[in-house]
N, C-alpha and C. Protein backbone atom coordinates (compact mmCIF):
# COMPACT_ATOMS: atom_id res chain seq x y z
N UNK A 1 65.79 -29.07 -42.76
CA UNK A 1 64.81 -28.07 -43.10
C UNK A 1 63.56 -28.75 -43.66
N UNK A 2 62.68 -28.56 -43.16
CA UNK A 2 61.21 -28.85 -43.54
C UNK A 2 60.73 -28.59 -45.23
N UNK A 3 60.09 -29.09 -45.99
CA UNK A 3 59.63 -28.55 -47.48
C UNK A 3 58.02 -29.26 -46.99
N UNK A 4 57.49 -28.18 -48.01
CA UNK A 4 55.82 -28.58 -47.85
C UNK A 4 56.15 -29.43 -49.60
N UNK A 5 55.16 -30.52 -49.54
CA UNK A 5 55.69 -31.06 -50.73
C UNK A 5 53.92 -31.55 -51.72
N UNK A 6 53.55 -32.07 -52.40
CA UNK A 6 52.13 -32.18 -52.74
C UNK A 6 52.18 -33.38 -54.16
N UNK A 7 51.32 -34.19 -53.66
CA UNK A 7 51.26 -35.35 -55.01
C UNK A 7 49.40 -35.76 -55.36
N UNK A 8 49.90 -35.31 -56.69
CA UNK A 8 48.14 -35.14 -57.15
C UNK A 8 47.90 -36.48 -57.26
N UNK A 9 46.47 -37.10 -56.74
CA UNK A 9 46.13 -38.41 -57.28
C UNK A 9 44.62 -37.74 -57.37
N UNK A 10 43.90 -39.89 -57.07
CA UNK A 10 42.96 -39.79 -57.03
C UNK A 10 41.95 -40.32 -55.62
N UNK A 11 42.96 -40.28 -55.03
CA UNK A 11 42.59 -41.11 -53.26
C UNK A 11 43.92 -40.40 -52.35
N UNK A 12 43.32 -40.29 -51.31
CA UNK A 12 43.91 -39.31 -50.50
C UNK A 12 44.93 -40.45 -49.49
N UNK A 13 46.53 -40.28 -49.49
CA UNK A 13 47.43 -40.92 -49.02
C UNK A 13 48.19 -40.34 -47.77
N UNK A 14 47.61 -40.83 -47.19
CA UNK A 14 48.35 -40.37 -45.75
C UNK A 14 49.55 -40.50 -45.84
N UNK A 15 49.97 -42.04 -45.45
CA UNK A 15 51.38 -42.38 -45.48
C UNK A 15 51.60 -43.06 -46.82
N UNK A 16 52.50 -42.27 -47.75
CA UNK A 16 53.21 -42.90 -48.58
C UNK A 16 53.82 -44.21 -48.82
N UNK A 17 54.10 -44.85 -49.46
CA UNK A 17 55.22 -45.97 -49.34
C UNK A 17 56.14 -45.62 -50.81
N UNK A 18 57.06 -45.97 -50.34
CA UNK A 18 58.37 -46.43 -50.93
C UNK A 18 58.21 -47.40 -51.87
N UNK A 19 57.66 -47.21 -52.97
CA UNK A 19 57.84 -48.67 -54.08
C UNK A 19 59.41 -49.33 -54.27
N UNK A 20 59.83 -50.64 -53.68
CA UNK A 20 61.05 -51.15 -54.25
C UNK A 20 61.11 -52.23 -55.08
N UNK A 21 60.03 -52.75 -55.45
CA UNK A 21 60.15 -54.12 -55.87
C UNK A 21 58.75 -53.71 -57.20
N UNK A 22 59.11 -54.03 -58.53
CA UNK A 22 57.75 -53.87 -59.28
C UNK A 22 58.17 -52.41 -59.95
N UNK A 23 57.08 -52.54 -61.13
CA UNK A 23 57.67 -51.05 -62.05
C UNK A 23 55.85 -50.83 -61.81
N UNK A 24 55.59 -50.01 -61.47
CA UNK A 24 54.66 -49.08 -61.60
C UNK A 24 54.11 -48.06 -61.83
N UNK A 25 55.08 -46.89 -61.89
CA UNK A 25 54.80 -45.62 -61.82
C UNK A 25 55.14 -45.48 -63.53
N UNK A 26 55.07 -43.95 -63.91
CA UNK A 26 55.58 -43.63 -64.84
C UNK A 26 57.41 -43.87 -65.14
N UNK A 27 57.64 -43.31 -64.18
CA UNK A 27 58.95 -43.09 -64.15
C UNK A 27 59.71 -44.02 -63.03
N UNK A 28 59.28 -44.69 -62.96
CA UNK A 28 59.55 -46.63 -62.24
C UNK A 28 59.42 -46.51 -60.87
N UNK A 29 60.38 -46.85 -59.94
CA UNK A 29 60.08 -47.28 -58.63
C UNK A 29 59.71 -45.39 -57.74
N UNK A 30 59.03 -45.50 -56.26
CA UNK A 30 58.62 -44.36 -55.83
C UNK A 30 57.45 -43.76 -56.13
N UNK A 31 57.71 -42.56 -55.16
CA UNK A 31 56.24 -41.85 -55.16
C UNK A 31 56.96 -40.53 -55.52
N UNK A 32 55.81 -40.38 -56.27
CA UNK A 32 56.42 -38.70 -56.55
C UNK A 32 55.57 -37.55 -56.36
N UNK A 33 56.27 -36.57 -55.92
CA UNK A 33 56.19 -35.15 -55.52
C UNK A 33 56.66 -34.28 -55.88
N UNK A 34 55.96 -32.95 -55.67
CA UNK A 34 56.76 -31.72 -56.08
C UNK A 34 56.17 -30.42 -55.24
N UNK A 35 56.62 -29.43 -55.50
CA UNK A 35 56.87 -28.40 -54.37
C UNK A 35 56.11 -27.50 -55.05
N UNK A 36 55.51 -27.71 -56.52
CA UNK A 36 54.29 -26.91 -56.99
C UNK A 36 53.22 -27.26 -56.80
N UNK A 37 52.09 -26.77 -55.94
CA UNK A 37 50.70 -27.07 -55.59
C UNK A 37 50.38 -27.18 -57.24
N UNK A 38 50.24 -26.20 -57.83
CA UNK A 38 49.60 -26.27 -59.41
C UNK A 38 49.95 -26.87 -59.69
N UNK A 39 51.40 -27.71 -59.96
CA UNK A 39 51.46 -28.88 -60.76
C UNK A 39 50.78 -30.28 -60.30
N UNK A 40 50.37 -30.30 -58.91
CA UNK A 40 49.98 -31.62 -58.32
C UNK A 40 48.29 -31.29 -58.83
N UNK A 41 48.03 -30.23 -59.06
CA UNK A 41 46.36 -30.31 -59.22
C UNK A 41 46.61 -30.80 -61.11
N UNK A 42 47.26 -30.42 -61.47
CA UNK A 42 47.39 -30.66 -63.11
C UNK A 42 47.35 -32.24 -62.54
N UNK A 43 48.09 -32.88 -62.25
CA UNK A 43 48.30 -34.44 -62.03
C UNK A 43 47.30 -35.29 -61.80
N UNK A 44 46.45 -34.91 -60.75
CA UNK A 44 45.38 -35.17 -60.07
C UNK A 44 44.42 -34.93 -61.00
N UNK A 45 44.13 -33.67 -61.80
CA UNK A 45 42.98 -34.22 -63.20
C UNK A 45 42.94 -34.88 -64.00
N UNK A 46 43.76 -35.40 -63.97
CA UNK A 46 43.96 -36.97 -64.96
C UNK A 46 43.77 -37.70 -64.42
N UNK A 47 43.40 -38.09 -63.67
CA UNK A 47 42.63 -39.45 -62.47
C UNK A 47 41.35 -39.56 -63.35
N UNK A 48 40.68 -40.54 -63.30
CA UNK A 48 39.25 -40.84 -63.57
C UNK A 48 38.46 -40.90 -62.41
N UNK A 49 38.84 -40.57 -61.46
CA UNK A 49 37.75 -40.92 -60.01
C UNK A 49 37.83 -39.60 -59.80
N UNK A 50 38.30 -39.59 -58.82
CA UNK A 50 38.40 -38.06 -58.03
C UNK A 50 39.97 -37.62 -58.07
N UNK A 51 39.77 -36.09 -57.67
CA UNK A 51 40.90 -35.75 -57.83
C UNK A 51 41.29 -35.04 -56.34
N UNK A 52 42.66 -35.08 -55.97
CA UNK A 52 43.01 -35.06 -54.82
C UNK A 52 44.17 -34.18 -54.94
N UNK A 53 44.72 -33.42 -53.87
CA UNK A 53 45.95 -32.62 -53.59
C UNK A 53 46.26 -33.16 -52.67
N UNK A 54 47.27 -33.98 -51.78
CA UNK A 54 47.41 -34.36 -50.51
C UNK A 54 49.29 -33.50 -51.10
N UNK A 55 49.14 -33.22 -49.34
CA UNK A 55 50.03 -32.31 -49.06
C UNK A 55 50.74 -32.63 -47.46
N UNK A 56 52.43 -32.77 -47.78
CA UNK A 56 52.99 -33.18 -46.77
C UNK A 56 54.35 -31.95 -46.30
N UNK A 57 54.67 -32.26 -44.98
CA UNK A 57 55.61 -31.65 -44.49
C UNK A 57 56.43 -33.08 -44.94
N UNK A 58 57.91 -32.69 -45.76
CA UNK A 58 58.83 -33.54 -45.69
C UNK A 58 60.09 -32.96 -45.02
N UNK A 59 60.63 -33.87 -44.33
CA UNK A 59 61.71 -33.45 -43.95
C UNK A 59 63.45 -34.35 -43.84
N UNK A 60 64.07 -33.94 -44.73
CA UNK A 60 65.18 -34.58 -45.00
C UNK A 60 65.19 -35.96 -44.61
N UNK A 61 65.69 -36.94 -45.38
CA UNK A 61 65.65 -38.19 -44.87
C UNK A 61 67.14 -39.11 -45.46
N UNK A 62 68.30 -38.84 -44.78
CA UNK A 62 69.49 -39.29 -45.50
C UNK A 62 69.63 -41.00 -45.83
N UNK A 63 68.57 -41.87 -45.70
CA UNK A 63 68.43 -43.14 -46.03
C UNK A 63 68.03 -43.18 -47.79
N UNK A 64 67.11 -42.48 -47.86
CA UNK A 64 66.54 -42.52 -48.96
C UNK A 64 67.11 -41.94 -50.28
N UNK A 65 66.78 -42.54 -51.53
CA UNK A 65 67.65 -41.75 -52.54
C UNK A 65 66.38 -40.99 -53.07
N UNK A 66 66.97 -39.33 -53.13
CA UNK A 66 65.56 -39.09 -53.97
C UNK A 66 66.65 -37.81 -54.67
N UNK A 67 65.93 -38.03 -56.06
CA UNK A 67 66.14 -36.92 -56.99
C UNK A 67 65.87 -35.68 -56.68
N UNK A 68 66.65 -34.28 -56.94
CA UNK A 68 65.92 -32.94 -56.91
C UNK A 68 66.55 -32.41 -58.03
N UNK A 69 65.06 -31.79 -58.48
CA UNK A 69 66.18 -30.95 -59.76
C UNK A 69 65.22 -29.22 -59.08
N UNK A 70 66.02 -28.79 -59.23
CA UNK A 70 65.12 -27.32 -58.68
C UNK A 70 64.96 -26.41 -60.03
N UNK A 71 65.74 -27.00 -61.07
CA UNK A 71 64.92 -26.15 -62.54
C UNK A 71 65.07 -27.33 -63.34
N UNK A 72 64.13 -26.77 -64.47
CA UNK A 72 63.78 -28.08 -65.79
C UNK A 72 65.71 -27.58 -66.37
N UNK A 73 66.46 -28.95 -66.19
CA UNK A 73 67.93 -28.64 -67.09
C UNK A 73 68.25 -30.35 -67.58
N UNK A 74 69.04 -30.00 -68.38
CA UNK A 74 69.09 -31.24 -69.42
C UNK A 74 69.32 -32.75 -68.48
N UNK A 75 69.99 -32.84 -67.63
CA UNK A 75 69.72 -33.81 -66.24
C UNK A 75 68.47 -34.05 -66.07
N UNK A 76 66.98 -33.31 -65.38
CA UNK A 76 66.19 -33.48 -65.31
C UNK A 76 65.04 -34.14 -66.22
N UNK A 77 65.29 -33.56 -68.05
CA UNK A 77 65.06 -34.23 -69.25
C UNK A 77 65.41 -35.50 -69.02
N UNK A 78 66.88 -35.93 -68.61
CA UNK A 78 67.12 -37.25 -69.23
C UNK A 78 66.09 -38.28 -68.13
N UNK A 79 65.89 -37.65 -66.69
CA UNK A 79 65.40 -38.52 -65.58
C UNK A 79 64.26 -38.89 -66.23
N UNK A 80 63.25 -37.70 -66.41
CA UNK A 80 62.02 -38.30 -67.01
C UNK A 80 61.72 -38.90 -68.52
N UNK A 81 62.52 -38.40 -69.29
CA UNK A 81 62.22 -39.18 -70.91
C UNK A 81 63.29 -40.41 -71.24
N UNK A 82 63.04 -41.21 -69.89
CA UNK A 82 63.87 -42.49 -69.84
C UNK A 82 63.27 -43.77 -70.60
């Protein structure tokens, strides 16, 4: 099944990559997304350049490990206040 998915920056990313090697992000390796347009524009105003919504069709990918939490529950707490 298809999800429309959206990651606020500040430069517009076609193709994603997969961070595996290196801590970069907030919350370490990957790119992150979410399935709330409003939350990706909240994200994206915190850029100092410009601010961006890029918006993708994702569609299942059983190689990859990716987190879902579909509500804020104490699991989801622990992922991000690591």
């Amino acid at each position: 099944m298809e999800r429309k998915l959206f990651h606020g920056s500040s430069m517009i990313v076609e193709k994603p990559k997969i961070l595996s090697d290196g801590y970069y992000k907030d919350f370490g390796y990957g790119f992150y997304c979410t399935n709330i347009e409003k939350q990706a524009k909240r994200w994206a105003l915190i850029k100092k350049k410009s601010h961006i919504v890029n918006q993708y069709a994702y569609e299942q990918n059983q190689e990859l490990n990716v987190c879902v939490f579909p509500q804020m529950t104490d699991g989801w707490l622990s992922f991000v206040d690591k």
